[in-house]
N, C-alpha and C. Protein backbone atom coordinates (compact mmCIF):
# COMPACT_ATOMS: atom_id res chain seq x y z
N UNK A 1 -126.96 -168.78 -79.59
CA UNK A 1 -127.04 -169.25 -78.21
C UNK A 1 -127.99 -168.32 -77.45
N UNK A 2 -129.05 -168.98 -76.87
CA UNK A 2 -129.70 -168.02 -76.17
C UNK A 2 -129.32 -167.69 -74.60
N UNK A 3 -129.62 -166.70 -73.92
CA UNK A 3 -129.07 -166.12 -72.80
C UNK A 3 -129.25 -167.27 -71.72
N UNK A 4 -130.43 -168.25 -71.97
CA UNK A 4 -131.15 -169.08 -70.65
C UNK A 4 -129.73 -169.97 -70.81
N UNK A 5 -128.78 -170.16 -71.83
CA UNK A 5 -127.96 -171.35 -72.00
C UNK A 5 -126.69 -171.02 -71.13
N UNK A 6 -126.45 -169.64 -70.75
CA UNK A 6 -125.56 -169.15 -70.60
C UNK A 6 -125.07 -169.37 -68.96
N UNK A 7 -123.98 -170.04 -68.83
CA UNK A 7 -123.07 -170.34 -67.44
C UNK A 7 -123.25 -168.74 -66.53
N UNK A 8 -123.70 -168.82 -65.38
CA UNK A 8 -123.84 -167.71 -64.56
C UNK A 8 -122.37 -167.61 -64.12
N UNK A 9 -121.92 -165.96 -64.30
CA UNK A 9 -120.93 -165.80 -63.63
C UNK A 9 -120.70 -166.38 -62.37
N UNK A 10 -119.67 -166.89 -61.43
CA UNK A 10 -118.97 -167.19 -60.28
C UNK A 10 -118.22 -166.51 -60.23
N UNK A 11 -117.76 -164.97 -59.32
CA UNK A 11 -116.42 -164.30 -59.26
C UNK A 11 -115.69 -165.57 -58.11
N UNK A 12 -116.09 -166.29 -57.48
CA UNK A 12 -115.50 -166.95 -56.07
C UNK A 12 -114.05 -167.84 -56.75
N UNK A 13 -114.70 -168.27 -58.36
CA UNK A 13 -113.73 -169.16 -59.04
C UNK A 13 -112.35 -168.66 -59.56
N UNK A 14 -112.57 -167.28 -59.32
CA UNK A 14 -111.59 -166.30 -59.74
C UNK A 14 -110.49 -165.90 -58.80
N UNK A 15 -110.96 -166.23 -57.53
CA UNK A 15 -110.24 -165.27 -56.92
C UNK A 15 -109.09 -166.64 -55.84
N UNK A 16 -108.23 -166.19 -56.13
CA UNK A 16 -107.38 -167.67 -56.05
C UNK A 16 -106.52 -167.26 -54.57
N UNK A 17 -106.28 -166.18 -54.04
CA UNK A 17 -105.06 -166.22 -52.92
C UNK A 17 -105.81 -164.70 -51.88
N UNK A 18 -105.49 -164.46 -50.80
CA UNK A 18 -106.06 -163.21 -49.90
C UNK A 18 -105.61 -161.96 -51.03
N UNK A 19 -104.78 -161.66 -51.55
CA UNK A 19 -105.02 -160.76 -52.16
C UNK A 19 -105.86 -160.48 -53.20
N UNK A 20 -105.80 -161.27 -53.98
CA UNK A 20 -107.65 -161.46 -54.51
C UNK A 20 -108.20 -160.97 -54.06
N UNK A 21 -108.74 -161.16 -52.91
CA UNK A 21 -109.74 -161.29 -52.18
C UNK A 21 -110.42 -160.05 -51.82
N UNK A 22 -109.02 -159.41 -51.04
CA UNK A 22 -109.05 -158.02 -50.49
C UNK A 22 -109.19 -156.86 -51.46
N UNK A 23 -108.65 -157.15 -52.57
CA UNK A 23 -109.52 -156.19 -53.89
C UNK A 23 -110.25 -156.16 -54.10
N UNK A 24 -111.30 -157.42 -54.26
CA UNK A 24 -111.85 -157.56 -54.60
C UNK A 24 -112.89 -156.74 -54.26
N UNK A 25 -113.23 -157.04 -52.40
CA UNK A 25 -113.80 -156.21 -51.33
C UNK A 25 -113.80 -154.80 -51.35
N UNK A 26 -112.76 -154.63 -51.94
CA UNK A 26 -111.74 -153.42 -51.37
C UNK A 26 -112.68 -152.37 -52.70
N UNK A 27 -112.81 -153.19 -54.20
CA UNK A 27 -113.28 -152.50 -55.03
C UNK A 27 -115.09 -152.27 -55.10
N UNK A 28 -115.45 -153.28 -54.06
CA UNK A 28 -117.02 -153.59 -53.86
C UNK A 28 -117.42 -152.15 -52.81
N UNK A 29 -116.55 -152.19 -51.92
CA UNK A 29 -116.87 -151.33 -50.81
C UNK A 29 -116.90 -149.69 -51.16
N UNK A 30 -115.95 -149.77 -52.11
CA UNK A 30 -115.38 -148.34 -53.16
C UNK A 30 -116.66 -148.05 -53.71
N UNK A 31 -117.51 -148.89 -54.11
CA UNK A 31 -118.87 -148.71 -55.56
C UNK A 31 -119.69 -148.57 -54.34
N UNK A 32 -119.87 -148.53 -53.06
CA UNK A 32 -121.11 -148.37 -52.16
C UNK A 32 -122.27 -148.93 -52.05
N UNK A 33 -122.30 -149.72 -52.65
CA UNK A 33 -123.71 -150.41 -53.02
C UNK A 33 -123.90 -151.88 -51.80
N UNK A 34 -124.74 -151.54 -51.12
CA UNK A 34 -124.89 -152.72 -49.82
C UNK A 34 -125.26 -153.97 -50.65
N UNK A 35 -125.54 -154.27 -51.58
CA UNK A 35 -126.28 -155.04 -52.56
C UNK A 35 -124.98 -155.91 -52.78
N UNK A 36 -124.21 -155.12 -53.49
CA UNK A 36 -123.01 -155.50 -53.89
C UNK A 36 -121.45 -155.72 -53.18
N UNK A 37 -121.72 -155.15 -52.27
CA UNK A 37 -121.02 -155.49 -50.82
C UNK A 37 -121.07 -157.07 -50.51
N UNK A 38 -122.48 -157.49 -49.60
CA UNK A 38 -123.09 -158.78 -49.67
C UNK A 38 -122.78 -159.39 -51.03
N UNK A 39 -122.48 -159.04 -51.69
CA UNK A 39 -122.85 -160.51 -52.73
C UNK A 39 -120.83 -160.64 -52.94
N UNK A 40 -120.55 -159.66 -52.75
CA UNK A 40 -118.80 -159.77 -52.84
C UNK A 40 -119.00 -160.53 -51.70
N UNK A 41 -119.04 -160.08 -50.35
CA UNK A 41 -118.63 -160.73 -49.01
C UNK A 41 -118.78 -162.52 -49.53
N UNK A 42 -120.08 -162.70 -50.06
CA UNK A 42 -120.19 -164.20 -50.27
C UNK A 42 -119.63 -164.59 -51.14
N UNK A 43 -119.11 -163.97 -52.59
CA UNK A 43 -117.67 -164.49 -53.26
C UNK A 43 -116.84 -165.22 -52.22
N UNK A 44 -116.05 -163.76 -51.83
CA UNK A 44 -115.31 -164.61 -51.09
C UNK A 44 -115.26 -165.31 -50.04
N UNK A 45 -116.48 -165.68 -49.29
CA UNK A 45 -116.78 -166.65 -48.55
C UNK A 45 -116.60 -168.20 -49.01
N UNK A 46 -117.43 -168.13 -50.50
CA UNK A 46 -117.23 -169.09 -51.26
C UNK A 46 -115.47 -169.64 -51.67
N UNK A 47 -115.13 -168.33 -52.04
CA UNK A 47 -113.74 -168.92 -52.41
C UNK A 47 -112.72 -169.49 -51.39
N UNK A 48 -112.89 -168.98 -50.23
CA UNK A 48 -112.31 -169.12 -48.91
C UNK A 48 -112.74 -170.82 -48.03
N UNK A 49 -113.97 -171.03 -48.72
CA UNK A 49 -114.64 -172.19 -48.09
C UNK A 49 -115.66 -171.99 -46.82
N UNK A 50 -116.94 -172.14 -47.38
CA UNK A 50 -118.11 -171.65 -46.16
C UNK A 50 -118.05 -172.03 -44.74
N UNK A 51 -117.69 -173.33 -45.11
CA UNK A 51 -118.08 -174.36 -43.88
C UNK A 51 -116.69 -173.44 -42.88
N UNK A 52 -115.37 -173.29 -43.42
CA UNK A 52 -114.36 -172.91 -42.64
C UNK A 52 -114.69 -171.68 -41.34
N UNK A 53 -115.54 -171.09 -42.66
CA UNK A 53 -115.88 -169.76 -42.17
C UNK A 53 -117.18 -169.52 -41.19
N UNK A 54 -118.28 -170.31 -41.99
CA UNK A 54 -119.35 -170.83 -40.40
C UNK A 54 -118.94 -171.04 -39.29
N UNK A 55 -117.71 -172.13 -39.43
CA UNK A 55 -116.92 -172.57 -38.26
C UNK A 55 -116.29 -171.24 -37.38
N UNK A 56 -115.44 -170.28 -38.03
CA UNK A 56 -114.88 -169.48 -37.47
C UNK A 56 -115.53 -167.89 -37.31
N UNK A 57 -116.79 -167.70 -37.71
CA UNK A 57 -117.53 -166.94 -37.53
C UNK A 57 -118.49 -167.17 -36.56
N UNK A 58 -118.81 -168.55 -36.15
CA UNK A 58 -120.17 -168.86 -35.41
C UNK A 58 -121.23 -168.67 -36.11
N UNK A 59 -121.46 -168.72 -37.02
CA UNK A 59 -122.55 -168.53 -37.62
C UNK A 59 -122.81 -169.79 -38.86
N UNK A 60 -124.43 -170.48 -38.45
CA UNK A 60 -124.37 -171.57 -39.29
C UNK A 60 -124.02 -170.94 -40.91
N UNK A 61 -123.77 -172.31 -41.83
CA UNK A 61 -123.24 -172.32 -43.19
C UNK A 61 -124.70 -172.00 -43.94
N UNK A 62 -125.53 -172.58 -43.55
CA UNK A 62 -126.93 -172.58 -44.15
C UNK A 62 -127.32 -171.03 -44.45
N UNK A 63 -127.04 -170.04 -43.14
CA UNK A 63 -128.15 -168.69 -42.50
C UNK A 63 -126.53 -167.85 -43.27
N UNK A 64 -125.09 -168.52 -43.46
CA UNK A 64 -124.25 -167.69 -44.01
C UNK A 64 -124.22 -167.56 -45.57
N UNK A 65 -125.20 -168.82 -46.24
CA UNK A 65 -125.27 -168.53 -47.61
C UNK A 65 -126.76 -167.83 -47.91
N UNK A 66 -127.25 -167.85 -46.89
CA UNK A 66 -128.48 -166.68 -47.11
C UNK A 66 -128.19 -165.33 -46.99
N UNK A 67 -127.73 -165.13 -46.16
CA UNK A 67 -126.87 -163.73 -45.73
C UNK A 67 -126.45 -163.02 -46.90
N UNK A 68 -125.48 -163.90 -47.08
CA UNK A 68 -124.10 -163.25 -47.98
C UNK A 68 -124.41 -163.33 -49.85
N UNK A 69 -125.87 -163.59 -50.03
CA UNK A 69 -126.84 -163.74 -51.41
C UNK A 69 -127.21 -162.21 -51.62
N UNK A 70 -127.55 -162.21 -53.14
CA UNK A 70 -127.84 -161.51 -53.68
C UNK A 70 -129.10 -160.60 -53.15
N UNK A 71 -129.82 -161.45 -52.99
CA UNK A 71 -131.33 -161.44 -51.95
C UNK A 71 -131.39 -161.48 -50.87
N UNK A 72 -130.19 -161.35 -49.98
CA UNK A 72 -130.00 -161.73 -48.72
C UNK A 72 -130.12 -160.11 -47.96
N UNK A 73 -130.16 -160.70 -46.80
CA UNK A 73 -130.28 -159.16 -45.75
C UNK A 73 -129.73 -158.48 -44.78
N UNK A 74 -128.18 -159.17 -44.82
CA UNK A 74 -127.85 -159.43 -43.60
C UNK A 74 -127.86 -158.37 -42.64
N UNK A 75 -127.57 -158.38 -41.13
CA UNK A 75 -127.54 -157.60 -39.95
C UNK A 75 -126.20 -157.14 -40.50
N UNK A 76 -125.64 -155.96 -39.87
CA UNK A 76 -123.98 -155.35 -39.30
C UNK A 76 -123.92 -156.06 -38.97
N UNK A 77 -124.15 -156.87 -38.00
CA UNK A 77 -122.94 -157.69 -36.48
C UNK A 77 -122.90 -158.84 -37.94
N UNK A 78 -123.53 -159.21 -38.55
CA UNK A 78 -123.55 -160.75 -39.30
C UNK A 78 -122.41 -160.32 -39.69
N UNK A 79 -122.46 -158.86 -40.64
CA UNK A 79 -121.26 -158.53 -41.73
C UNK A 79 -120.05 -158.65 -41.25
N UNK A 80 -119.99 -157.73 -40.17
CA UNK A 80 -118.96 -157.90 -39.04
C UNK A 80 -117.90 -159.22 -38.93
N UNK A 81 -118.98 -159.73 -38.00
CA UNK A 81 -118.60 -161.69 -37.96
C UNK A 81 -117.55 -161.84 -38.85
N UNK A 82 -118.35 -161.74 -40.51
CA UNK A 82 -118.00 -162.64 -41.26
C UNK A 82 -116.63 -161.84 -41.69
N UNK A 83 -116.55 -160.57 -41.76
CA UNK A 83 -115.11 -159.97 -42.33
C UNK A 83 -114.30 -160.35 -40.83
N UNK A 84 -114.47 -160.46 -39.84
CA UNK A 84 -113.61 -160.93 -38.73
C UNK A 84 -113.04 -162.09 -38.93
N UNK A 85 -113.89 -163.50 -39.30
CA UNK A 85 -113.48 -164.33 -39.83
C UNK A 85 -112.65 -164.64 -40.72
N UNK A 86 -112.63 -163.51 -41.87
CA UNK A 86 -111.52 -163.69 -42.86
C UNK A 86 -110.70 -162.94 -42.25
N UNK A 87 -110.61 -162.51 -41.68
CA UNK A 87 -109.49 -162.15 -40.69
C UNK A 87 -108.84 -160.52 -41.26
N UNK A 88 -110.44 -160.15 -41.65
CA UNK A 88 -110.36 -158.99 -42.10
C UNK A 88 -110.59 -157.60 -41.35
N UNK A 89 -110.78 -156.49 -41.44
CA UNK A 89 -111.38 -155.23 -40.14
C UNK A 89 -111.05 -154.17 -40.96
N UNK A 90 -112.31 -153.42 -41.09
CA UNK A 90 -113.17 -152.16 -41.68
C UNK A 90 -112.30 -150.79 -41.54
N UNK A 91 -111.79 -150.11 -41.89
CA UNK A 91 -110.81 -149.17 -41.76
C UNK A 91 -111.39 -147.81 -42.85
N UNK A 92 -111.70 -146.87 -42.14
CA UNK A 92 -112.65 -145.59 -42.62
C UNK A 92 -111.59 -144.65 -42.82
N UNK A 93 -111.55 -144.26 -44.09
CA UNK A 93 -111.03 -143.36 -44.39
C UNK A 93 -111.88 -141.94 -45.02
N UNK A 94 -111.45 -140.95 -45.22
CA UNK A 94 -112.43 -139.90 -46.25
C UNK A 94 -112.30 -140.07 -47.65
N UNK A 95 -113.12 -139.71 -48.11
CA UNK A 95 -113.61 -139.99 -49.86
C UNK A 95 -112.77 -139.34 -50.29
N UNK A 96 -112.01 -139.49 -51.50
CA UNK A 96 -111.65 -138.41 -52.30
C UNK A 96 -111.86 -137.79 -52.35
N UNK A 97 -113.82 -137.46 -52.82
CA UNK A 97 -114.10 -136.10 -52.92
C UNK A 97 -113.94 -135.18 -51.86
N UNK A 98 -114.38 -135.88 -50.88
CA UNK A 98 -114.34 -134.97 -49.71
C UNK A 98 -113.43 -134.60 -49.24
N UNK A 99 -111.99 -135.27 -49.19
CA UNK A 99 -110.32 -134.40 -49.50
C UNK A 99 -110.20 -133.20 -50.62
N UNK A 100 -111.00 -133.98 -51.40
CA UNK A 100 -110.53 -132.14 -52.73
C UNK A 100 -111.55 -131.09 -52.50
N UNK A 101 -112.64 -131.78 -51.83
CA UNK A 101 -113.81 -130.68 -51.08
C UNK A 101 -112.90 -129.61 -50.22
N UNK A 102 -112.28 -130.37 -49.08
CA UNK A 102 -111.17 -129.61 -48.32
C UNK A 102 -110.47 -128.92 -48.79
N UNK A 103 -109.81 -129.31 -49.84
CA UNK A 103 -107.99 -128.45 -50.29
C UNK A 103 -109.11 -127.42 -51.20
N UNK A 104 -109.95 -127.61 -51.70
CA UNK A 104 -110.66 -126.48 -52.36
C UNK A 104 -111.10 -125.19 -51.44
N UNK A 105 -111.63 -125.97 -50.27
CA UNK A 105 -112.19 -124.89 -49.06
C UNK A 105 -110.74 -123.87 -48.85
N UNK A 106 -109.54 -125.08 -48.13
CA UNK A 106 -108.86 -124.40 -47.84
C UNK A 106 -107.90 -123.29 -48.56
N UNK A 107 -107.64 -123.59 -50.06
CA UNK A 107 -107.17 -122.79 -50.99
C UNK A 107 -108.15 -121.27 -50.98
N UNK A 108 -109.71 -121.54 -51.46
CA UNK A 108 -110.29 -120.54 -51.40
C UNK A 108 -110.50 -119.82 -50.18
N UNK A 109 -110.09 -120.15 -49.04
CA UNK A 109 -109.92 -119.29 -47.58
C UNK A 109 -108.82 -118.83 -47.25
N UNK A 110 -107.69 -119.09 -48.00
CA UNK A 110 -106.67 -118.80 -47.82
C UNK A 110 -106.24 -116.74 -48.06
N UNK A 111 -106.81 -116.45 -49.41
CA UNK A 111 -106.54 -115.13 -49.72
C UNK A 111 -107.80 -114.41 -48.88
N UNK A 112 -108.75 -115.06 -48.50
CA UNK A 112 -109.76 -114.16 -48.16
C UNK A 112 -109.13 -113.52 -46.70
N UNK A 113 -108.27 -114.92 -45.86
CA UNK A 113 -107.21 -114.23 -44.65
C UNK A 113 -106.42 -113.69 -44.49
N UNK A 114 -105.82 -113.56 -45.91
CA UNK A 114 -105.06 -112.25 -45.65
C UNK A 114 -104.86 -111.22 -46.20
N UNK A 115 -106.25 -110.81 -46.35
CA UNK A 115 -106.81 -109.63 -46.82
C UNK A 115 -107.24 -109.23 -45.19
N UNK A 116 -107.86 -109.84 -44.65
CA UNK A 116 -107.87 -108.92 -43.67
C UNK A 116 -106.81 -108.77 -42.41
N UNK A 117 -106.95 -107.20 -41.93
CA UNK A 117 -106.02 -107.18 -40.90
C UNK A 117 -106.20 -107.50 -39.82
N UNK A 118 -105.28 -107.17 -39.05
CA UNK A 118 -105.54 -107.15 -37.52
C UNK A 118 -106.64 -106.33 -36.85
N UNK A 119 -107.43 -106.63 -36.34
CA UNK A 119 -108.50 -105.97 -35.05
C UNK A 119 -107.54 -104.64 -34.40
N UNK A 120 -107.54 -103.36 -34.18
CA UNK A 120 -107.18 -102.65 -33.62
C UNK A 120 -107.90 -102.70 -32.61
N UNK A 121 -106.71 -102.74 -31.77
CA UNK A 121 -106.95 -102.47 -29.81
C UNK A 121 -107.23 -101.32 -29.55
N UNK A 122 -107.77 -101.44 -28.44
CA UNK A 122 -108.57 -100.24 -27.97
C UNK A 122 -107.29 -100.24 -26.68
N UNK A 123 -107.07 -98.92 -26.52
CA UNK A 123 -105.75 -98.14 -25.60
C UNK A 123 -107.02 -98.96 -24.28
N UNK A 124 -105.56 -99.01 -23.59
CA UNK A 124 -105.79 -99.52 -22.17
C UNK A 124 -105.84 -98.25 -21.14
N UNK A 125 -107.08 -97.76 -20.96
CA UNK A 125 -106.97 -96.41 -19.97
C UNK A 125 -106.39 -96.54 -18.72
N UNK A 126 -106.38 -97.75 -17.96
CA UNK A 126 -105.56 -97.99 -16.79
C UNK A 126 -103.69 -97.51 -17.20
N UNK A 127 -103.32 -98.29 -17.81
CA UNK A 127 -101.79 -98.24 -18.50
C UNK A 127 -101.72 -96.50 -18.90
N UNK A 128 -102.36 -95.90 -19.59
CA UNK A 128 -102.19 -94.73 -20.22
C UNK A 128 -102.06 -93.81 -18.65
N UNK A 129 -103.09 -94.36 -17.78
CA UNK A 129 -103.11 -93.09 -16.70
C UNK A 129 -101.85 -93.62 -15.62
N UNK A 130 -101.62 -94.51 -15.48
CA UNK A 130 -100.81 -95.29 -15.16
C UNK A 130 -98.98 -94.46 -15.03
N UNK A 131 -98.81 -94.51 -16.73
CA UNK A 131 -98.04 -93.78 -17.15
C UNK A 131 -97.61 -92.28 -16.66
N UNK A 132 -98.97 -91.86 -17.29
CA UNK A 132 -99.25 -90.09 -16.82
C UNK A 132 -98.59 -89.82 -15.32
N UNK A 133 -99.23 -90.79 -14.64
CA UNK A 133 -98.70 -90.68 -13.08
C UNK A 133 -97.25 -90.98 -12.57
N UNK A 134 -96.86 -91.46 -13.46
CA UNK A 134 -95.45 -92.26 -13.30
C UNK A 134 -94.58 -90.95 -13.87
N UNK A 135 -95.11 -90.75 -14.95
CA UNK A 135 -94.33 -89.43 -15.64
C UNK A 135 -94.13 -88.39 -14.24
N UNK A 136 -95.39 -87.82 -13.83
CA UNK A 136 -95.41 -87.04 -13.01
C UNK A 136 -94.75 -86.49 -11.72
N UNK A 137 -94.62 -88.04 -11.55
CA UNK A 137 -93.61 -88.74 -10.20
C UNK A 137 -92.53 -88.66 -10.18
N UNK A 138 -92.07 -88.52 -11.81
CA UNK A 138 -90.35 -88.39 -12.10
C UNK A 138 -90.08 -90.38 -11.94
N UNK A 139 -91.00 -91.40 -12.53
CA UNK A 139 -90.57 -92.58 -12.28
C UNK A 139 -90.81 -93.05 -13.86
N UNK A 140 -89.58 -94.37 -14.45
CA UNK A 140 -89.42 -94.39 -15.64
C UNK A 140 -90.82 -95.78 -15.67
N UNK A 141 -91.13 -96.13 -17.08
CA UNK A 141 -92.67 -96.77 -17.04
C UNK A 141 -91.79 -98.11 -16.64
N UNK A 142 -91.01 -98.30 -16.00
CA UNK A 142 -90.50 -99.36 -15.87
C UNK A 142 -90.38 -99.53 -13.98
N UNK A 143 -90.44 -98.22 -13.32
CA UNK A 143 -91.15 -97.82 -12.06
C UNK A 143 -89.90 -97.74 -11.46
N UNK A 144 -88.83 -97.32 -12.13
CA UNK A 144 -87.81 -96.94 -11.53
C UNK A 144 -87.37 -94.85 -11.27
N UNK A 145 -86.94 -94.69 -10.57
CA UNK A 145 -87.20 -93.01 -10.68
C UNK A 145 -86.45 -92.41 -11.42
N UNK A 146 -86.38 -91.69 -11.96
CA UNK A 146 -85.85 -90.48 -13.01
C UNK A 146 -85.00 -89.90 -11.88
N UNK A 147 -83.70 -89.66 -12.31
CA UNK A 147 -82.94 -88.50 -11.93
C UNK A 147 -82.86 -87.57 -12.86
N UNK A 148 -82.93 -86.49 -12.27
CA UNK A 148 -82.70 -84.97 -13.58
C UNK A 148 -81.60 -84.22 -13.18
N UNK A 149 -81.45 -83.39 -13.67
CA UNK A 149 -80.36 -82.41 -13.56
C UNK A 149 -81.06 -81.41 -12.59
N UNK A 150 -81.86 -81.49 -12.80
CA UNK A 150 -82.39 -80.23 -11.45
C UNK A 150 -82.79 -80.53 -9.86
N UNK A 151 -82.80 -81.95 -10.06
CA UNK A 151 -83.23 -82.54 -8.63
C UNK A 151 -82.32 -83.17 -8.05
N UNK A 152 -81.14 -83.77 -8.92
CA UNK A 152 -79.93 -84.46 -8.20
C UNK A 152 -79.46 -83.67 -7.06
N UNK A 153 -78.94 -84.49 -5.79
CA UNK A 153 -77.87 -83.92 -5.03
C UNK A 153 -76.55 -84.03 -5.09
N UNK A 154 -75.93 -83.62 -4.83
CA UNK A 154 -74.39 -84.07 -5.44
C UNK A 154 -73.57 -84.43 -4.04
């Protein structure tokens, strides 16, 4: 059998109920490829029924099977539209990698903090003379006065 004989895949024939669907997307969007994005989006356009979706996208059936082609180009707002229509909406999460990027950062920053200590303060010369004077005064640093044994009256 030569290849020219060969039935072109249709994923649209495959995908039978919304959960289908949303994997399907769900696994297109995962591989990153805008190429392959578009040509999923028009799977399931197809499987969903165009005309439904022209209808509920605003966007003619004709300019939505150009779009959503292999060769096609579409705008954001088109893409948009058309996942609105399936009554779908774009939800951004972080990559894997870039979560184990994190727990890697944060593991390896972890011992480097507590290795170091605290910043030593520099004495407050106001407070220190503060004191001195208070001492002097016979008043406790709390600015109450000292009684002694030599100054009491009885």
């Amino acid at each position: 059998m030569k290849v020219s004989e060969l039935m072109e895949f249709d994923a649209s024939k495959y995908l039978q109920d919304e959960s289908d669907c949303r994997l399907y997307l769900a696994q297109a969007f995962e591989g990153g490829d805008p190429v392959e994005i578009q040509a999923a989006l028009g799977d399931v356009a197809k499987a969903q029924g165009m005309t439904k979706l022209a209808r509920d996208s605003g966007i003619a059936r004709e300019a939505l099977y150009r779009a959503l082609s292999n060769k096609g180009n579409a705008e954001f707002a088109t893409i948009m539209k058309v996942i609105g229509a399936m009554g779908l909406h774009l939800t951004l999460v972080a990559s894997e990698e870039a979560l184990k990027g994190k727990v890697k950062t944060k593991a390896a920053a972890k011992p480097a903090a507590a290795k170091k200590t605290a910043p030593r303060q520099k004495p407050n010369v106001r407070t220190a003379a503060k004191a001195r004077t208070n001492a002097a005064a016979g008043k406790s640093t709390k600015g109450r006065t000292r009684v002694s044994g030599a100054h009491a009256h009885g």
